[in-house]
Structure formats: structure tokens, C-alpha cells
N, C-alpha and C. Protein backbone atom coordinates (compact mmCIF):
# COMPACT_ATOMS: atom_id res chain seq x y z
N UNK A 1 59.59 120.96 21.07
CA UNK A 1 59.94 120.12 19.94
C UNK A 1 60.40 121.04 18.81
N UNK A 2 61.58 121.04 18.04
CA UNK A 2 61.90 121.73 17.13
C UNK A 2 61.99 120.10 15.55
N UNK A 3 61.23 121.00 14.96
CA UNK A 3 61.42 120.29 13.76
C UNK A 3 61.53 120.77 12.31
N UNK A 4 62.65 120.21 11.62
CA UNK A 4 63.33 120.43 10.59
C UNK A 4 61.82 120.37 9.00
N UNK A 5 60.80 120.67 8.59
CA UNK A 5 60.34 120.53 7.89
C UNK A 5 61.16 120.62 6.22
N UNK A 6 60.85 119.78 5.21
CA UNK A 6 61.47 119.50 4.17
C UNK A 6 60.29 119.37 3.10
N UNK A 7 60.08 120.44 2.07
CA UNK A 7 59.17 120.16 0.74
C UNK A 7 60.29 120.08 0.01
N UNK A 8 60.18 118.89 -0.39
CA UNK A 8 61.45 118.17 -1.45
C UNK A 8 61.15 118.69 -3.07
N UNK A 9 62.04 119.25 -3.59
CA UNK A 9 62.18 119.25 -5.35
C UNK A 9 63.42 119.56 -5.33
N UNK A 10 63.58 119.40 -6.49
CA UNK A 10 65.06 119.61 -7.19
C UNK A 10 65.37 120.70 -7.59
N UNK A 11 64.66 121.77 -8.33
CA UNK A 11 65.03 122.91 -8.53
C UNK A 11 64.94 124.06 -7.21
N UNK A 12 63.82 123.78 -6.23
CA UNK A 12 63.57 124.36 -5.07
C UNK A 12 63.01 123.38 -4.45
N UNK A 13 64.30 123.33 -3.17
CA UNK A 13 64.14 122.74 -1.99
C UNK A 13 63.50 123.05 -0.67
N UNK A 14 62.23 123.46 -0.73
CA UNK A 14 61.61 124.19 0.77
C UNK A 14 62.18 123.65 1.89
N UNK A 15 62.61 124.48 2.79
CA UNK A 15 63.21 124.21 4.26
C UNK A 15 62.78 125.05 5.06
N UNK A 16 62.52 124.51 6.43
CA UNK A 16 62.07 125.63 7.69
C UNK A 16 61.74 124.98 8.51
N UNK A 17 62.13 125.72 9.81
CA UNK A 17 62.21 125.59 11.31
C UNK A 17 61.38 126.07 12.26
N UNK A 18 60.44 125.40 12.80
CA UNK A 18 59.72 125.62 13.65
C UNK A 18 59.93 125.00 14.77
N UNK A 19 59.90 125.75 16.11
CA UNK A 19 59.87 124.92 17.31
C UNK A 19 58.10 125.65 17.93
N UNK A 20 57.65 124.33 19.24
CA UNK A 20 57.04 124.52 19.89
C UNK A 20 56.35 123.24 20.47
N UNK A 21 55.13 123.36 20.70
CA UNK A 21 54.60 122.10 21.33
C UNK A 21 52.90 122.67 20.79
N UNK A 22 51.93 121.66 20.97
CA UNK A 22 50.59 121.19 20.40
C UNK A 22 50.20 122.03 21.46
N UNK A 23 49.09 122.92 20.83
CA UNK A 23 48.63 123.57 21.55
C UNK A 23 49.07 125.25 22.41
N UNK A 24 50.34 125.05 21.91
CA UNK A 24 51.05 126.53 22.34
C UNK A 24 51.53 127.26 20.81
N UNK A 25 51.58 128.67 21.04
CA UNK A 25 52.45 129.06 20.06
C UNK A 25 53.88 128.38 20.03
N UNK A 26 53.72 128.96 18.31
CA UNK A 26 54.53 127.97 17.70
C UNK A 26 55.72 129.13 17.21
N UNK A 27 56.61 129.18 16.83
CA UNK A 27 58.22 130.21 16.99
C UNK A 27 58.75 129.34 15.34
N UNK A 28 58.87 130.30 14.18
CA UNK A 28 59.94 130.19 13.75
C UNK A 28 61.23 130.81 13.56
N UNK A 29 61.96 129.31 13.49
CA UNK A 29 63.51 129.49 13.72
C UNK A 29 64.53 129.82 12.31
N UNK A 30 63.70 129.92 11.26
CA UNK A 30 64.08 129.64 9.97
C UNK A 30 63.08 129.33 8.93
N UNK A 31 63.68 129.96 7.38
CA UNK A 31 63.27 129.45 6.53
C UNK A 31 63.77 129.86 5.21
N UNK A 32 63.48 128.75 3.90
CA UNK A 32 64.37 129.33 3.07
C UNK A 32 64.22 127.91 1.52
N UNK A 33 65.39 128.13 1.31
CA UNK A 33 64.88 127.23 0.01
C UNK A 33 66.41 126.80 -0.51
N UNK A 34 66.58 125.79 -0.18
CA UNK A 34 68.01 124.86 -1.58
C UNK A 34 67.35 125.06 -2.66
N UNK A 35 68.25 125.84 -3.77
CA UNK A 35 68.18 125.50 -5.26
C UNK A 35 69.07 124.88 -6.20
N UNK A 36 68.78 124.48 -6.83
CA UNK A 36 69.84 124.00 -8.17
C UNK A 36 69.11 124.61 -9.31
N UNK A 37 70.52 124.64 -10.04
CA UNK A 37 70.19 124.56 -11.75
C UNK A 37 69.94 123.77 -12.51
N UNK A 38 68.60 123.80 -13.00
CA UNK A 38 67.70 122.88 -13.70
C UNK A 38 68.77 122.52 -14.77
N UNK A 39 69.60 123.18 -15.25
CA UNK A 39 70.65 122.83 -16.31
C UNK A 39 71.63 121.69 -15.56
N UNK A 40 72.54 121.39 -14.43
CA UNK A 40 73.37 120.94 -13.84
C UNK A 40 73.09 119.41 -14.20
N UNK A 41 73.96 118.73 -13.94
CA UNK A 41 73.53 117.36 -13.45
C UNK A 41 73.26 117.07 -12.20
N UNK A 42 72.44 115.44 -12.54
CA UNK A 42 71.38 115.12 -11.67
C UNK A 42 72.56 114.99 -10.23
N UNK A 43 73.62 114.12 -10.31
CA UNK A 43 73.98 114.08 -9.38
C UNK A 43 74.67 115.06 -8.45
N UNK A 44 75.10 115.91 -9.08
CA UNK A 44 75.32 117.72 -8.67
C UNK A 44 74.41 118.47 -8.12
N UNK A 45 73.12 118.15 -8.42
CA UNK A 45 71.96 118.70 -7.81
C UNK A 45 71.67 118.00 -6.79
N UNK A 46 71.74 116.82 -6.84
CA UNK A 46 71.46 116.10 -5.39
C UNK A 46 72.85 116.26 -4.41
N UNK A 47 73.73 116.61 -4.51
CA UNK A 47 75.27 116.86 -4.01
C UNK A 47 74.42 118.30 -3.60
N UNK A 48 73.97 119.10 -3.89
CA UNK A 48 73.72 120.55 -3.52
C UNK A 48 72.43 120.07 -2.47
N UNK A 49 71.61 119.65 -2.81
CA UNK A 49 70.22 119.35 -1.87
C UNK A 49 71.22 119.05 -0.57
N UNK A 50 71.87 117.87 -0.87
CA UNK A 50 72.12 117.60 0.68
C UNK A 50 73.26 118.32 1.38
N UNK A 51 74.36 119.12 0.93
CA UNK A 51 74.86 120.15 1.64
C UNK A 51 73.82 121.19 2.27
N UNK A 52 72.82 121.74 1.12
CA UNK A 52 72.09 122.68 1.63
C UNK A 52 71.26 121.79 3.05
N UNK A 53 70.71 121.25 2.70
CA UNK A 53 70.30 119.80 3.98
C UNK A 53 70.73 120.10 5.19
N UNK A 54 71.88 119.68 5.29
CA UNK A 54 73.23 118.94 6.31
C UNK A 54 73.47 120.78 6.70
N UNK A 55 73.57 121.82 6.16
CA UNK A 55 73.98 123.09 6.34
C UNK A 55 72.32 123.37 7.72
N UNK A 56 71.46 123.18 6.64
CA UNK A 56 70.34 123.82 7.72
C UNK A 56 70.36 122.59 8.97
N UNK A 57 70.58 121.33 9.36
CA UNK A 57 70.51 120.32 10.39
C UNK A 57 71.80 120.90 11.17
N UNK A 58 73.19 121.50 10.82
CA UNK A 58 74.07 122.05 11.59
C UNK A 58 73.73 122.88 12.14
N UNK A 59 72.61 124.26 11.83
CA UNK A 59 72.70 125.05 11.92
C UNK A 59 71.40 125.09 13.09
N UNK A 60 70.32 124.45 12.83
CA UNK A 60 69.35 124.28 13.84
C UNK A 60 68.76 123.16 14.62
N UNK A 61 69.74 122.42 14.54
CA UNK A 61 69.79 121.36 15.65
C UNK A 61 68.47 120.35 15.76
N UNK A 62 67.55 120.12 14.57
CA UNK A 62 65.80 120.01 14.87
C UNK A 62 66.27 118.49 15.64
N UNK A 63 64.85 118.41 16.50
CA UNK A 63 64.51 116.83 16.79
C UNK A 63 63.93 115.97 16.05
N UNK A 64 63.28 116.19 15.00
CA UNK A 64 62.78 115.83 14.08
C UNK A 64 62.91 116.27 12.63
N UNK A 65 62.31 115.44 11.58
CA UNK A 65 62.72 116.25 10.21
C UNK A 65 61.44 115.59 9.72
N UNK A 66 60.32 116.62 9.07
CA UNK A 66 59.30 116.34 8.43
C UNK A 66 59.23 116.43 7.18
N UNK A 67 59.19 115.47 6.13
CA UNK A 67 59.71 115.24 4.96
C UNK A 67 58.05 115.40 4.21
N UNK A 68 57.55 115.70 3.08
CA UNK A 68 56.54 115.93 2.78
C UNK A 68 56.52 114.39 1.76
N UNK A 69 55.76 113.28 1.81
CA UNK A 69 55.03 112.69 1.33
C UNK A 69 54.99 112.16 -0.52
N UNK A 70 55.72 111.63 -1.24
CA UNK A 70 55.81 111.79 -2.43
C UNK A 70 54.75 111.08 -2.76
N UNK A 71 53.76 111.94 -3.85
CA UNK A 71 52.60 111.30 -4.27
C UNK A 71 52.53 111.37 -6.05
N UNK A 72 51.95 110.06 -6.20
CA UNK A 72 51.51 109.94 -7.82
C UNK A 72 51.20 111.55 -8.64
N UNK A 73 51.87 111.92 -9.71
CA UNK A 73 51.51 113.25 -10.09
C UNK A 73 51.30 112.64 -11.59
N UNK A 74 50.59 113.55 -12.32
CA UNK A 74 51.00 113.01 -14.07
C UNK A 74 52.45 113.26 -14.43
N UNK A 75 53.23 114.16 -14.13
CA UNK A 75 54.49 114.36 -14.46
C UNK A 75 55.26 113.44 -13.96
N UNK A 76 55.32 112.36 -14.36
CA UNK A 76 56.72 111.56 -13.93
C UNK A 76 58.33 111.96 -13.35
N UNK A 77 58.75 112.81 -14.71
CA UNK A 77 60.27 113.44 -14.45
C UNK A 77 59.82 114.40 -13.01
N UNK A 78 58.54 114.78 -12.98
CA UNK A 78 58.83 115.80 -11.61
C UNK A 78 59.01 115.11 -10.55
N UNK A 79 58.00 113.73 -10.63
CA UNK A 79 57.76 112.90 -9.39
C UNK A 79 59.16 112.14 -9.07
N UNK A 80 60.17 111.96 -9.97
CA UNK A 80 60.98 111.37 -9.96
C UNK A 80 62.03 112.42 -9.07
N UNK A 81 61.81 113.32 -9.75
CA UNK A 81 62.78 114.36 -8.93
C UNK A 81 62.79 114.81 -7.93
N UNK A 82 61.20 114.42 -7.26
CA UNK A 82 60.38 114.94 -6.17
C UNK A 82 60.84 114.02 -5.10
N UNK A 83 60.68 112.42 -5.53
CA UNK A 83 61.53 111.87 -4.70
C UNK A 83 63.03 111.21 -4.49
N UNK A 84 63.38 112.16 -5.34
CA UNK A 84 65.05 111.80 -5.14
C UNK A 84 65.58 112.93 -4.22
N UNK A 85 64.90 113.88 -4.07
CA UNK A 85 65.48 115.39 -3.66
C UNK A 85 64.61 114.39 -1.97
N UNK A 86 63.64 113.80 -1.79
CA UNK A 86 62.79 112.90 -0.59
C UNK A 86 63.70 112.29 -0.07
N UNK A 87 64.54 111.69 -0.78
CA UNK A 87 65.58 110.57 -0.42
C UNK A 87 66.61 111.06 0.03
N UNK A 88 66.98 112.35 -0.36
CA UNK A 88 68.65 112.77 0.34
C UNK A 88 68.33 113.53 1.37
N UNK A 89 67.12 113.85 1.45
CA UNK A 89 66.49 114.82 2.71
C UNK A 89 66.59 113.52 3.85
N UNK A 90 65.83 112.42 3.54
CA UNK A 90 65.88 111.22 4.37
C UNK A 90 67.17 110.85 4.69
N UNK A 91 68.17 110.68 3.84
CA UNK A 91 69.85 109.99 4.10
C UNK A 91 70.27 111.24 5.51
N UNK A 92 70.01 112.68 5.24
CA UNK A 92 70.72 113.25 6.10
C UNK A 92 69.90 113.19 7.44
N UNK A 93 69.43 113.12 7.84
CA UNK A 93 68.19 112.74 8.71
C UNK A 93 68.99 111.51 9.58
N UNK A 94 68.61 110.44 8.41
CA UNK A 94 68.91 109.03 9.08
C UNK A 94 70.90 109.22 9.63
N UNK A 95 71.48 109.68 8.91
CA UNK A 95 72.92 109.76 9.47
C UNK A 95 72.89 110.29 10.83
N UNK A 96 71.86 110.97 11.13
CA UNK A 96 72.32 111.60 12.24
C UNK A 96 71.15 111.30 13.55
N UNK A 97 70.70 110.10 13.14
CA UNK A 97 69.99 109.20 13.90
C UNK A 97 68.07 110.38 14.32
N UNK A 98 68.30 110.87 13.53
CA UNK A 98 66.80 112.21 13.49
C UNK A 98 65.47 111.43 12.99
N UNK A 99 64.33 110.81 13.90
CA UNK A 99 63.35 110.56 13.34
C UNK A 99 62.94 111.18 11.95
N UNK A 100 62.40 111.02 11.41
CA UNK A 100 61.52 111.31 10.17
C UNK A 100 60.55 110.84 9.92
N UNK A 101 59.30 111.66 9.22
CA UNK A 101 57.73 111.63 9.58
C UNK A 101 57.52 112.37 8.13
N UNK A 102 56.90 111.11 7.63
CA UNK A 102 56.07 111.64 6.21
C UNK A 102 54.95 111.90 6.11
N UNK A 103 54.42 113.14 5.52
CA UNK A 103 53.24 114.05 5.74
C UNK A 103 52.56 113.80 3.88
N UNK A 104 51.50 113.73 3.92
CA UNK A 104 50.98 113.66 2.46
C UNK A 104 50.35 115.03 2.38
N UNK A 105 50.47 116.22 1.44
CA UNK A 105 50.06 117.47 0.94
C UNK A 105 48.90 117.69 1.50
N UNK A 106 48.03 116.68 1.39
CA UNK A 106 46.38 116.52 1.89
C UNK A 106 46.18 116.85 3.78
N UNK A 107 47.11 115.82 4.15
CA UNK A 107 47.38 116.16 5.50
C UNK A 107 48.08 117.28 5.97
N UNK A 108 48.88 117.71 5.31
CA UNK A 108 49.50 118.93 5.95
C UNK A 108 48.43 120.22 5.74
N UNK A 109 48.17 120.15 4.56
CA UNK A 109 46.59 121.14 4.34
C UNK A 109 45.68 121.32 5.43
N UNK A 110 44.89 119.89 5.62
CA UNK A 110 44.16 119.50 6.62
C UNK A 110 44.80 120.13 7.75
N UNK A 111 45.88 120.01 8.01
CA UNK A 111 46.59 120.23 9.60
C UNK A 111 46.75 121.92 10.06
N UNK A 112 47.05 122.47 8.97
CA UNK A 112 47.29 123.69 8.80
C UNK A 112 45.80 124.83 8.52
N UNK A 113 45.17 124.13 7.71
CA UNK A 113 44.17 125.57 6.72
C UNK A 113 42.94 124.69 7.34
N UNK A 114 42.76 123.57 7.93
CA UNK A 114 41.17 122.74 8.04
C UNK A 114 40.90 122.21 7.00
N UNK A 115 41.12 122.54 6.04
CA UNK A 115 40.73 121.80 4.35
C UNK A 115 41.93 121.47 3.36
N UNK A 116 41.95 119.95 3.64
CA UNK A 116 42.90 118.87 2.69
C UNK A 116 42.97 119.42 1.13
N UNK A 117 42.40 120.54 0.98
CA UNK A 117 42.43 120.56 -0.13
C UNK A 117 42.82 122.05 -0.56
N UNK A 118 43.27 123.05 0.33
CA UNK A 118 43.61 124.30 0.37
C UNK A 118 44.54 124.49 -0.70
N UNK A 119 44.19 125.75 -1.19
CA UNK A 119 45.01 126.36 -2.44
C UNK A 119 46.48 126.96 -1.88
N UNK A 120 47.39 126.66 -2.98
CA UNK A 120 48.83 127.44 -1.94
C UNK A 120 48.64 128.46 -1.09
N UNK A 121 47.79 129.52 -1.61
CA UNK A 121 47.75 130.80 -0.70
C UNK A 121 46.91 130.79 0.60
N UNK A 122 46.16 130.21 0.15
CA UNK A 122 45.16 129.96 1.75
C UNK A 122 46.37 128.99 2.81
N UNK A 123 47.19 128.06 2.68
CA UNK A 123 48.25 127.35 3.47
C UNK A 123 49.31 128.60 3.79
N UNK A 124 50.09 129.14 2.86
CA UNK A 124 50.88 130.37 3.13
C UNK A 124 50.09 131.55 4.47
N UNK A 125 48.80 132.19 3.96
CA UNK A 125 48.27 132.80 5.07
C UNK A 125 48.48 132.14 6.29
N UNK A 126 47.63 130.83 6.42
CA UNK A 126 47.97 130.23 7.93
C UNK A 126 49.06 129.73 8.28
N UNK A 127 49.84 129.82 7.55
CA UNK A 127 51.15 129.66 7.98
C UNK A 127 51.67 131.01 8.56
N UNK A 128 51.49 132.08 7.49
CA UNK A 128 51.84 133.43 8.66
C UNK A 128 51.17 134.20 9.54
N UNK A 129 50.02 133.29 9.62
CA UNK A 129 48.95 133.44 10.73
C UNK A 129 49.57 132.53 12.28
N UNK A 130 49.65 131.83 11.68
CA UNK A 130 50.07 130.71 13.24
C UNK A 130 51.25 130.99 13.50
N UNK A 131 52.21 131.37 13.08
CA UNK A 131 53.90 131.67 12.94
C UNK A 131 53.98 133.47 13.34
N UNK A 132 52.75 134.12 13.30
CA UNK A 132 53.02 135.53 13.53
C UNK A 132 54.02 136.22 12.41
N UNK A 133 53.98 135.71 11.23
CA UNK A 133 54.95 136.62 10.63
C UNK A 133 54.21 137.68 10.03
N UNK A 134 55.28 138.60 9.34
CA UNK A 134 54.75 140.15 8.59
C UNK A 134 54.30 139.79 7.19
N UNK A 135 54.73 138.58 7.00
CA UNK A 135 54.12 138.25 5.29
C UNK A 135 54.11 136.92 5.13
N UNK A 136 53.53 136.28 4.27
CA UNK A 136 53.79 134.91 3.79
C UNK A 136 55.32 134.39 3.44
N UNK A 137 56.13 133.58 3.19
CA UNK A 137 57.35 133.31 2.87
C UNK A 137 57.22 132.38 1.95
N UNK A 138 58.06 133.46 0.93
CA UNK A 138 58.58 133.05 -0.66
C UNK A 138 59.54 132.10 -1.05
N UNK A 139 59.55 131.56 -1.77
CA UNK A 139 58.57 131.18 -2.49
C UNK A 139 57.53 129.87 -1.81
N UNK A 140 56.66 129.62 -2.63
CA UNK A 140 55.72 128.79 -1.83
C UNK A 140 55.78 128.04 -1.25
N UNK A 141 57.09 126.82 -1.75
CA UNK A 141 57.78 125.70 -1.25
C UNK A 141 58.59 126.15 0.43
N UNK A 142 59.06 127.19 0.82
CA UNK A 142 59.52 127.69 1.95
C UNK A 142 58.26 127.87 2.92
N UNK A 143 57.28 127.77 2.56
CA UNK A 143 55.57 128.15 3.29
C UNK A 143 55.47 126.78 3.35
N UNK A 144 55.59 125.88 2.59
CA UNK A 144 55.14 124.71 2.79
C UNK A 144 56.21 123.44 3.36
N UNK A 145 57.48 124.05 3.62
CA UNK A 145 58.20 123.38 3.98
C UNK A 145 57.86 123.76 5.85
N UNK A 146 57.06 124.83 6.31
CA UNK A 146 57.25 125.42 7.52
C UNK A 146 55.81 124.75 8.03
N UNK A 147 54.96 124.12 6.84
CA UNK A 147 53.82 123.70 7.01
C UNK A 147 53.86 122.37 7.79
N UNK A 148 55.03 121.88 6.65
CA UNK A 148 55.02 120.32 7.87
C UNK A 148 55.55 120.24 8.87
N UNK A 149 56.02 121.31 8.87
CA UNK A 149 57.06 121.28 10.40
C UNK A 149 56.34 121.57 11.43
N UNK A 150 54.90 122.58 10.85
CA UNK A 150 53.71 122.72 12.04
C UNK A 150 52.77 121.31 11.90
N UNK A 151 52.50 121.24 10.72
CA UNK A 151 51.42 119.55 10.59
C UNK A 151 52.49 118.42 11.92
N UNK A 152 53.81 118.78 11.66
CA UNK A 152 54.50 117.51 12.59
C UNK A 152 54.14 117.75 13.87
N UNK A 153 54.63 119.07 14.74
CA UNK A 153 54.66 119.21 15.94
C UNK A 153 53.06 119.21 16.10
N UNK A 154 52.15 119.50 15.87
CA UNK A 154 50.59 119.39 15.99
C UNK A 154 50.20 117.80 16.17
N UNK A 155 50.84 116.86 15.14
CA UNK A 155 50.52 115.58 15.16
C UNK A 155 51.04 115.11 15.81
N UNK A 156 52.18 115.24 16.05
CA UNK A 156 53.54 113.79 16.88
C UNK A 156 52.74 113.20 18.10
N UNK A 157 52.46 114.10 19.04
CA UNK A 157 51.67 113.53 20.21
C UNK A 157 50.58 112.88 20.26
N UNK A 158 49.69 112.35 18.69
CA UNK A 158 48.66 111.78 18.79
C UNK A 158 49.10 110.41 18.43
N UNK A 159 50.12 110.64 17.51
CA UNK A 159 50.79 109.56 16.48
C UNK A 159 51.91 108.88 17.75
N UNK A 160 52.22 109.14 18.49
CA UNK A 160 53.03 108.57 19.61
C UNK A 160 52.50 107.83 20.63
N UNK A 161 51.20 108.43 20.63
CA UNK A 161 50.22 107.27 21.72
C UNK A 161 49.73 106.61 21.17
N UNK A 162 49.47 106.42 19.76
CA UNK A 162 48.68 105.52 18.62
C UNK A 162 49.78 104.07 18.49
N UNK A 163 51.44 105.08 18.41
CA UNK A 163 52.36 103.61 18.22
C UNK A 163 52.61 103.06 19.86
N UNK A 164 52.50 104.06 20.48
CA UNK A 164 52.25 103.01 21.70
C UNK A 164 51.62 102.08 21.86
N UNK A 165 50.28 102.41 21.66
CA UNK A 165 48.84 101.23 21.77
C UNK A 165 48.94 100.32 21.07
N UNK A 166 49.73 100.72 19.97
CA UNK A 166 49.71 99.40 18.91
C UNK A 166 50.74 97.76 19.18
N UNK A 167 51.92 99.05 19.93
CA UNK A 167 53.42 97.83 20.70
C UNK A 167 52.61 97.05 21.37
N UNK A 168 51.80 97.78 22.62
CA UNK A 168 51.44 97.09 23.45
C UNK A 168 50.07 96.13 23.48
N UNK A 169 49.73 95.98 22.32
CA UNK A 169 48.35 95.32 21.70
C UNK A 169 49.52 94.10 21.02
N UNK A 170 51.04 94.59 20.25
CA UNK A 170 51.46 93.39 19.59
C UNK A 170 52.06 92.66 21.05
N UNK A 171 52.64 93.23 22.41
CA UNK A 171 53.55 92.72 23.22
C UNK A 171 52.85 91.59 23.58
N UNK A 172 53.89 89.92 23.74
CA UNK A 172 52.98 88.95 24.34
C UNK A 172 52.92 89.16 25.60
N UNK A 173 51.69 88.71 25.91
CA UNK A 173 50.94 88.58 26.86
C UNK A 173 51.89 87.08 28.30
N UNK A 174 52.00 88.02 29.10
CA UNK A 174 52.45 86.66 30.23
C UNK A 174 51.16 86.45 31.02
N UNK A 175 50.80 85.19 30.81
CA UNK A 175 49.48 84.97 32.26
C UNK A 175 50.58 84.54 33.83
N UNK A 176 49.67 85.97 34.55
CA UNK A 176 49.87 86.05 35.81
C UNK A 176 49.39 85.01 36.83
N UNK A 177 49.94 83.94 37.18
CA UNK A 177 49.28 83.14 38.41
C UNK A 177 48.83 83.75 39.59
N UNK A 178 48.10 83.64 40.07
CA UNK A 178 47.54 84.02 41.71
C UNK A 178 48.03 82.82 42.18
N UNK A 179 48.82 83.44 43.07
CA UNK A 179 49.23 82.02 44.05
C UNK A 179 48.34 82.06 45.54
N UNK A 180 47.98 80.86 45.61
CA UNK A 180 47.23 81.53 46.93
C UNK A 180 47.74 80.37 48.07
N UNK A 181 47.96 80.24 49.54
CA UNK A 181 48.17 79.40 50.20
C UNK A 181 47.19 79.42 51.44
């Protein structure tokens, strides 16, 4: 499974590529960061998110794209920006028919460090702990964009038999006759 992980902002766009499967080492393929200028306009910055986007989906082909979760912050203008930079990560995704899987900070923590509540640096370590790299990857948002891309491939297979069970709990039911003669 290769998947496109995405920590959405506007000034820095975390991106990174991990392939593997649950339970095996895990290989990254990439990582890195879309930026804009906090000076630019809004719609220029979102014109840059999604080239930079659409540039890394050309370039590594993911099966998936793990988008990180936009949650209530006190900063409004950030949250706003947090999920607009969410939304063009999603448009390029959906154009190109690529599942997408939203991860909440808490869960990717959890998935990664054992504790929902891990400080950036403790997530960065296990990130270049499980990934085998020579250092953490800068800036933080590029560590945490590689985070959901491991929180995804770790989860998908639990979350895939869960929406199974659920189809087949909604599918109606045909009663089978016994015919007997």
C-alpha cells in the first residue's frame, strides 16, 4: 500500500510517502513541504498547495491520500486556513478517483508514539524510528505528514473489515426456503 500522507496549512504544507503493509517495515518514498507566502493571496496560495499537491500525486503514484483531520483550535484564521489548504488536498485526491482517510492529530499520535497526546518531537523520533531514517524530517509538518501516511497503512486493514461488517449488517436480508419433497 503506498500512501500519499497530507498535514494541511497554508504557509507549510507537510507531504510524504510511505509505502508498506501492517505489520512489515515500512519504506519511505518521499518527503517535503508546499509553501506559500504568508504575504500572497489567499487564492494564489491555494493555486500553489494544489500544484505542489498534483506535482507530489504525479510523481508517486500513492493508493491512498491521508489527509490529517481539521480540528477546533482557538485560532480561527489558522483553522480556517488549516482547512482550506484540507480541501484542495481533498479536490486533488478526489479528481483522480484516490480514496481519502481523515486522521485526527490524537489518532495519528496514538498510532505512531502509543500516546494521543505526544509532543512533536517524541512523533518525529518514531517516525525516524519506524522509517529507519538518519534524522527526524524538517520541518515538523513533513514528520507529521509521513505520520499519517504510517497511522493510514497501520489502520486501513482494521477500518476495511469494520466497513465491511457494517454493509453487511445494513444488506437486506433474503429468507432462504428449504424446499423439501
Amino acid at each position: 500500500m503506498r500512501v500519499l500522507g497530507v498535514d494541511p496549512g497554508l504557509t507549510r504544507c507537510g507531504v510524504g510517502v510511505v509505502e508498506g503493509v501492517a505489520g512489515r517495515p515500512l519504506k519511505m518514498l518521499g518527503v517535503g513541504v508546499v509553501r506559500t507566502p504568508a504575504d500572497a493571496e489567499l487564492g494564489d496560495r491555494l493555486v500553489a498547495i494544489e500544484r505542489g499537491i498534483e506535482a507530489w500525486l504525479d510523481e508517486h503514484r500513492p493508493e491512498y491520500v491521508a489527509v490529517e483531520r481539521v480540528f477546533s483550535q482557538h485560532n480561527v484564521r489558522t483553522v480556517m486556513g488549516t482547512a482550506q489548504a484540507s480541501a484542495v488536498a481533498m479536490l486533488c485526491a478526489a479528481r483522480r478517483g484516490l480514496p481519502v482517510a481523515l486522521h485526527t492529530p490524537s489518532e495519528v499520535k496514538a498510532a505512531v508514539t502509543g500516546n494521543g497526546r505526544a509532543e512533536k518531537d517524541q512523533v518525529g523520533a518514531m517516525v525516524t524510528r519506524l522509517l529507519r531514517l538518519d534524522a527526524p524530517p524538517k520541518p515538523a509538518d513533513a514528520a507529521d505528514a509521513l505520520a499519517l501516511a504510517i497511522c493510514h497503512i497501520w489502520r486501513a486493514p482494521a477500518v476495511n473489515r469494520l466497513q465491511q461488517a457494517h454493509a453487511a449488517a445494513r444488506a437486506p436480508r433474503i429468507p432462504v426456503r428449504k424446499v423439501t419433497r
